[in-house]
C-alpha atoms as a PDB file:
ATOM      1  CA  UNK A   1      17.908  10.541 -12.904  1.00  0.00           C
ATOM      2  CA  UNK A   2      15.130   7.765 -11.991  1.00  0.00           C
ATOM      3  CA  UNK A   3      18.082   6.270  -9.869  1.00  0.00           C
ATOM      4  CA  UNK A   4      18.327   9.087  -8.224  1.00  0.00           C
ATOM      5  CA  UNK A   5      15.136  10.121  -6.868  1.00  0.00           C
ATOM      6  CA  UNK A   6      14.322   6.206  -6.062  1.00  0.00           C
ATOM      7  CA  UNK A   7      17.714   6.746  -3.304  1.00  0.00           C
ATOM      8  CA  UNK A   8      16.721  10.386  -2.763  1.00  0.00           C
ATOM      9  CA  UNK A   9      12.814   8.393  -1.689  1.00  0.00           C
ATOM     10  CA  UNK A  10      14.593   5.557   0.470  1.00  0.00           C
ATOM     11  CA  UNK A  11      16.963   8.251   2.344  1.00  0.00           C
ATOM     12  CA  UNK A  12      13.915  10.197   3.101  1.00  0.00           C
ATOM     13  CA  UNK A  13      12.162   7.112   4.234  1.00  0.00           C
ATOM     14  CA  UNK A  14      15.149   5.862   6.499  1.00  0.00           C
ATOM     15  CA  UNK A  15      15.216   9.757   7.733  1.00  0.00           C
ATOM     16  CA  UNK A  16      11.476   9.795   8.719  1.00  0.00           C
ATOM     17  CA  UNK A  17      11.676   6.283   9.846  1.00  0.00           C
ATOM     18  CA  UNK A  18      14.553   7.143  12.400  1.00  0.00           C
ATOM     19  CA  UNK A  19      12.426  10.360  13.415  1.00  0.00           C
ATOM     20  CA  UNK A  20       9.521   8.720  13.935  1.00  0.00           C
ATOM     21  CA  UNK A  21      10.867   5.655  16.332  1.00  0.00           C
ATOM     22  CA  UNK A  22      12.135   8.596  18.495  1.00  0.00           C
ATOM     23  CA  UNK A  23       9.136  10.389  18.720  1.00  0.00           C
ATOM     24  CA  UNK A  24       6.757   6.930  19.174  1.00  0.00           C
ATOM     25  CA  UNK A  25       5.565   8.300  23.050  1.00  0.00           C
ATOM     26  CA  UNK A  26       4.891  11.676  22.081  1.00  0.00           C
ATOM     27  CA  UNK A  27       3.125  10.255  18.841  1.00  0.00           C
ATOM     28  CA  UNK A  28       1.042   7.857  21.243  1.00  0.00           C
ATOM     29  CA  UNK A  29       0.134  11.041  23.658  1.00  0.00           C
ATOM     30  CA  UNK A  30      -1.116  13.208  20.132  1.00  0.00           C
ATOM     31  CA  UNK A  31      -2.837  10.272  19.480  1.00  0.00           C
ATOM     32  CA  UNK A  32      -4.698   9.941  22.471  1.00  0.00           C
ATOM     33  CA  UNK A  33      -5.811  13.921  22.824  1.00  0.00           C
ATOM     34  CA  UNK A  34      -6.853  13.331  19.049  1.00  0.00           C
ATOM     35  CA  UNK A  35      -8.716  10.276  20.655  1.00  0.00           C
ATOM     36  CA  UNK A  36     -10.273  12.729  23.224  1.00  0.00           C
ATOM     37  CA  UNK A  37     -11.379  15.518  20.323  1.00  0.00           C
ATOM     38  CA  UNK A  38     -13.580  13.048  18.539  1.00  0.00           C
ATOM     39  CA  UNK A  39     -14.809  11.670  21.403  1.00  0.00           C
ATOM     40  CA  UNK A  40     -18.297  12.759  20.494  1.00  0.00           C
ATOM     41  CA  UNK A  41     -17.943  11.740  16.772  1.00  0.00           C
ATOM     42  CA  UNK A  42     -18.236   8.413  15.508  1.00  0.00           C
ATOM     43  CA  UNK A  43     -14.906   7.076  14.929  1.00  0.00           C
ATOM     44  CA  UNK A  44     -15.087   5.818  11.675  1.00  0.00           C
ATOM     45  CA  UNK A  45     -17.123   5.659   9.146  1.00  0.00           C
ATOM     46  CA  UNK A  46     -16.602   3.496   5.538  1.00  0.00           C
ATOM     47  CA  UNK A  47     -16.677   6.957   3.934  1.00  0.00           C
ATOM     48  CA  UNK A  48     -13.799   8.805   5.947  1.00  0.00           C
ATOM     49  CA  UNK A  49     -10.161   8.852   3.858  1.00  0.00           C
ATOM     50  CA  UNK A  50      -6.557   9.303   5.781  1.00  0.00           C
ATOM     51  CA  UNK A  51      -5.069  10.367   2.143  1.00  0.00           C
ATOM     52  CA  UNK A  52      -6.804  11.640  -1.067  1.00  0.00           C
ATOM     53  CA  UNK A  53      -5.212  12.614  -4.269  1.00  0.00           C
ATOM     54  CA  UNK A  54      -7.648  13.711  -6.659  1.00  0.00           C
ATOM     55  CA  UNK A  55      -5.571  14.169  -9.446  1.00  0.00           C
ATOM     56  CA  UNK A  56      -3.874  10.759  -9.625  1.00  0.00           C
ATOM     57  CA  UNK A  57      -6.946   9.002  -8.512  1.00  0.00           C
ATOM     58  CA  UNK A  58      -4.956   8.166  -5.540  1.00  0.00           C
ATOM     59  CA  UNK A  59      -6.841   7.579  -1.494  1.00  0.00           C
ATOM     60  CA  UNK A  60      -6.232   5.611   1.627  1.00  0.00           C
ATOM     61  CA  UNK A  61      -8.783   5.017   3.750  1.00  0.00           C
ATOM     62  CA  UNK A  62      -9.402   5.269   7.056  1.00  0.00           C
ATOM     63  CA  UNK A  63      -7.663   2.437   9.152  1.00  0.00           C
ATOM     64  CA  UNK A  64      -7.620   3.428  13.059  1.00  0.00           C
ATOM     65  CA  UNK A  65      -4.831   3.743  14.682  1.00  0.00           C
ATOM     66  CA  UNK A  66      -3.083   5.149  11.592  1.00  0.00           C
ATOM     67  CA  UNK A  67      -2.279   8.846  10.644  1.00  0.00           C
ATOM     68  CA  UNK A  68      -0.576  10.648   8.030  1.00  0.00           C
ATOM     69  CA  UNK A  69       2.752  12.405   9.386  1.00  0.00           C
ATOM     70  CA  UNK A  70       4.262  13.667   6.334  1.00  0.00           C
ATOM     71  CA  UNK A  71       3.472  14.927   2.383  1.00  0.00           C
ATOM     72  CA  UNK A  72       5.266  15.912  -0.188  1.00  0.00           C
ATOM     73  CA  UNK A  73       4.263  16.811  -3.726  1.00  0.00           C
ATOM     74  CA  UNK A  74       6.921  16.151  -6.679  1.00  0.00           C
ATOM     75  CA  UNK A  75       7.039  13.205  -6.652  1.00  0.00           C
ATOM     76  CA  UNK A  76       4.275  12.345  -4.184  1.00  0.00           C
ATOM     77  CA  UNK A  77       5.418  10.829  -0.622  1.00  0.00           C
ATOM     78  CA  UNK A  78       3.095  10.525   1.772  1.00  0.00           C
ATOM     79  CA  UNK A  79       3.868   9.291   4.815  1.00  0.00           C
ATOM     80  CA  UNK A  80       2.413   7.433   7.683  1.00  0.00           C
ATOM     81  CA  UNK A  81       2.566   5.915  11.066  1.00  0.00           C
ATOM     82  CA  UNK A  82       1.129   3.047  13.457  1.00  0.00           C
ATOM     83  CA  UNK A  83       2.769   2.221  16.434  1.00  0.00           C
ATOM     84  CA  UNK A  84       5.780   0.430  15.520  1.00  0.00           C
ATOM     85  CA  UNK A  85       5.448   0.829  11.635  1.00  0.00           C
ATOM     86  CA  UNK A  86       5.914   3.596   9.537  1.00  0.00           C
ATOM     87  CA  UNK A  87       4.455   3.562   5.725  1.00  0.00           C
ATOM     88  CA  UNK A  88       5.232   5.511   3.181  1.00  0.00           C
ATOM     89  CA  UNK A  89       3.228   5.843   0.033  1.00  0.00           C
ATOM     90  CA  UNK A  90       5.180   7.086  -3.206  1.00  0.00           C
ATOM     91  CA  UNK A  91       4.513   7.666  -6.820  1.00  0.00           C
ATOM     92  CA  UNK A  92       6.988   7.798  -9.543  1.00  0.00           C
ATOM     93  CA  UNK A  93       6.341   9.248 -12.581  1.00  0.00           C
ATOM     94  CA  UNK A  94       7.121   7.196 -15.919  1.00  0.00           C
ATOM     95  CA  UNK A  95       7.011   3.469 -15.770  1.00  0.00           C
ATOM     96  CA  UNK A  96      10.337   1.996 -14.702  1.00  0.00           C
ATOM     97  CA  UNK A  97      11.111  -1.536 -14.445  1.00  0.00           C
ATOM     98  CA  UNK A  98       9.510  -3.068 -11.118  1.00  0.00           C
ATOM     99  CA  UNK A  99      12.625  -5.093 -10.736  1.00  0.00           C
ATOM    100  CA  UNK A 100      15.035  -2.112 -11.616  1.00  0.00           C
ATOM    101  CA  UNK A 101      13.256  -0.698  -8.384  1.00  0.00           C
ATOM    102  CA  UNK A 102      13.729  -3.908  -6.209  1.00  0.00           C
ATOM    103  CA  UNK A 103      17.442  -3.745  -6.955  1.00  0.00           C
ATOM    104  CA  UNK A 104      17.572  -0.062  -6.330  1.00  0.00           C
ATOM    105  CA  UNK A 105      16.083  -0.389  -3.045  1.00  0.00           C
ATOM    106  CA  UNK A 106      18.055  -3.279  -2.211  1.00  0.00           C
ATOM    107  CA  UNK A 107      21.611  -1.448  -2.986  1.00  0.00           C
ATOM    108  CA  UNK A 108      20.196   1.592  -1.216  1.00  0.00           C
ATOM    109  CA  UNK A 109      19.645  -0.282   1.617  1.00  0.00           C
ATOM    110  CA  UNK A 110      23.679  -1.635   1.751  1.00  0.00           C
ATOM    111  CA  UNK A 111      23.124  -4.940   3.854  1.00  0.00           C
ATOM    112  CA  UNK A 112      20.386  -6.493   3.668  1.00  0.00           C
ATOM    113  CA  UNK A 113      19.064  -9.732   2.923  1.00  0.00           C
ATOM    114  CA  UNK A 114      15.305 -10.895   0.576  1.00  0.00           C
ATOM    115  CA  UNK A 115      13.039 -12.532   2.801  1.00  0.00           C
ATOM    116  CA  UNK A 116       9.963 -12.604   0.232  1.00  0.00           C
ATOM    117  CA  UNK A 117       9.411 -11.801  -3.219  1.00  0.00           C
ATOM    118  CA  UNK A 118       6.934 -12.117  -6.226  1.00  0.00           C
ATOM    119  CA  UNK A 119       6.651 -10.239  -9.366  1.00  0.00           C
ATOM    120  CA  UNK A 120       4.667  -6.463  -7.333  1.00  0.00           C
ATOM    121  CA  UNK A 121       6.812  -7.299  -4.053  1.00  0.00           C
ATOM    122  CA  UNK A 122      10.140  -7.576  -2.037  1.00  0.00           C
ATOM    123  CA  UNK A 123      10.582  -8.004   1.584  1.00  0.00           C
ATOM    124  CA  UNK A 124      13.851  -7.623   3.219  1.00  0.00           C
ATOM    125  CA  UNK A 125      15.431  -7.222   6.108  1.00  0.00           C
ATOM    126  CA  UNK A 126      18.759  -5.592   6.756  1.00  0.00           C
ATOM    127  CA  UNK A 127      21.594  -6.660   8.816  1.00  0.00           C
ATOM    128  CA  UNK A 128      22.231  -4.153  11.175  1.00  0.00           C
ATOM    129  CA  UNK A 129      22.278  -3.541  15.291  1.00  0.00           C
ATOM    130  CA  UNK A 130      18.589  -2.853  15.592  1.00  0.00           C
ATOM    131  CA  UNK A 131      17.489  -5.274  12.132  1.00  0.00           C
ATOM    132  CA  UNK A 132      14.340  -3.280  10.381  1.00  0.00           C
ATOM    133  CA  UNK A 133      11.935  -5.961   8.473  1.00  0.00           C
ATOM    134  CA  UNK A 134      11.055  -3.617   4.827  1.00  0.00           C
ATOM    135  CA  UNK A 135       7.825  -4.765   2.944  1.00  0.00           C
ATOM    136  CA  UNK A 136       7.323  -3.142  -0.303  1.00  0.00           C
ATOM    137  CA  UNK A 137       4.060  -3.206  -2.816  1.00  0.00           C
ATOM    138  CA  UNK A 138       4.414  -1.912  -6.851  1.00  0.00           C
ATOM    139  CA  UNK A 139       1.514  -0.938  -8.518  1.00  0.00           C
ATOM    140  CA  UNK A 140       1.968   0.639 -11.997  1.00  0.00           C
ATOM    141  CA  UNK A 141       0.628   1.795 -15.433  1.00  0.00           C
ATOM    142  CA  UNK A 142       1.447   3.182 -18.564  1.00  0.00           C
ATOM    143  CA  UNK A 143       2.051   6.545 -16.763  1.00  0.00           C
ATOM    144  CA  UNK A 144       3.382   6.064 -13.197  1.00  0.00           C
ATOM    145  CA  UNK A 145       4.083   3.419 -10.207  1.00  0.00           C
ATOM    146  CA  UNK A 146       3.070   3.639  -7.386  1.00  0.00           C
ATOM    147  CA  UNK A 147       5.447   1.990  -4.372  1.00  0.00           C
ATOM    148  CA  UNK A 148       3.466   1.329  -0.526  1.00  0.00           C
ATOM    149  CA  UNK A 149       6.239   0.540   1.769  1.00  0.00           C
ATOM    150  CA  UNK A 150       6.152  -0.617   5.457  1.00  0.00           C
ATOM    151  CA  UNK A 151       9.131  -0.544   7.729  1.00  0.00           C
ATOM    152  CA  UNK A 152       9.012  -2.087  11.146  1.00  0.00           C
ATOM    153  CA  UNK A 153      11.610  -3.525  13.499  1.00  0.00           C
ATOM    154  CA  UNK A 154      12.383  -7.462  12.590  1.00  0.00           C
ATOM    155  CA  UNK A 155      11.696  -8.553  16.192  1.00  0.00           C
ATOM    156  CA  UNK A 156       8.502  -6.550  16.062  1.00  0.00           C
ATOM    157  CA  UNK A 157       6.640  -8.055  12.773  1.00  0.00           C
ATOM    158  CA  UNK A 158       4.346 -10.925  14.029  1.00  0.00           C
ATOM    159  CA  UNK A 159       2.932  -8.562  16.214  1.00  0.00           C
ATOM    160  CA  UNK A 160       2.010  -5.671  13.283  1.00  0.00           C
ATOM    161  CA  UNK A 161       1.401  -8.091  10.692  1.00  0.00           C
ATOM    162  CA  UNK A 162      -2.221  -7.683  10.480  1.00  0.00           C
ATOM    163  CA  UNK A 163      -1.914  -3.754  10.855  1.00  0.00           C
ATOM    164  CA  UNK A 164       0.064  -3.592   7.409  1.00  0.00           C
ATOM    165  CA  UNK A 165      -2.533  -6.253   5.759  1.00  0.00           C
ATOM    166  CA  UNK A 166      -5.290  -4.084   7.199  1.00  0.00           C
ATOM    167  CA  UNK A 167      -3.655  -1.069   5.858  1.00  0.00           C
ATOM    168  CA  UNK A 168      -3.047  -1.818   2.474  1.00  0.00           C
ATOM    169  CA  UNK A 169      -6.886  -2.837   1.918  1.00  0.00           C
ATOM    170  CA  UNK A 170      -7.312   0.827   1.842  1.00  0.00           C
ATOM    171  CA  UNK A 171      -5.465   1.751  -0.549  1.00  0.00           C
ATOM    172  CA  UNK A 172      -7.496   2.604  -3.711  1.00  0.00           C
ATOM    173  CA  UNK A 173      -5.552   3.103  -7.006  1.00  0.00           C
END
């Protein structure tokens, strides 16, 4: 059943990842009229969040540029865009094997080859047409895990490095 919702949480992912490349100009032109809305505001402050989740002690702070496209509650999959990269934040209930996970993702994602690893993280990027570089992040306890993935084009990850580095610092757990 675990199996199943980890591949049920990458084909969503792939889904929203291949919606959200299509839609990167009108994203950039909602971006800018948000721009335009706050333009008397501040635009950010230490305190602001992007994500909160009371209940699982769960936030992501603000990091400009970035906004949260998507949400879903059981199990929680929050998702969210930059530019070129999309993120999605998930929590699984139960605590399952943080390599069982590595090798579900990496079947789910058919052909693809590890670029990175240590014990809370895999990189890898698949062999395909247009190649997608995929970083993920485990986090668990006694009670859940908590996955923070980033999916960007291969040719595109120098450049949006330091967006995903500046993005995960705001993640609070």
């Amino acid at each position: 059943m675990k199996r199943r919702q980890v591949f049920l949480v990458f084909i969503v992912f792939i889904i929203v990842l291949l919606t959200g490349c299509s839609n990167n100009e009108n994203s950039a032109q909602s971006q800018e009229s948000v721009g335009d809305d706050k333009s008397g505001e501040q635009a950010s402050t230490s305190d602001e969040l992007l994500y909160d989740h009371e209940d699982m002690g769960l936030s992501v702070g603000y990091e400009k540029g970035w906004e949260m496209i998507e949400e879903s509650k059981d199990p929680v999959n929050v998702t969210f865009q930059h530019d070129h990269i999309l993120s999605v934040l998930t929590v699984l209930s139960g605590n399952k094997e943080v390599q069982t996970l590595k090798d579900e993702l990496l079947q789910g994602a058919n052909k693809a080859s590890v670029v990175d690893e240590s014990d809370r993280f895999i990189a890898y990027e698949t062999d395909r047409e247009e190649s997608m570089r995929t970083e993920v992040y485990f986090m668990d306890d006694k009670e859940k895990t908590v996955m923070l993935s980033f999916v960007t084009a291969k040719d595109k990850y120098e450049s949006v490095e330091k967006d995903i580095t500046s993005f995960r610092s705001q993640l609070n757990y």
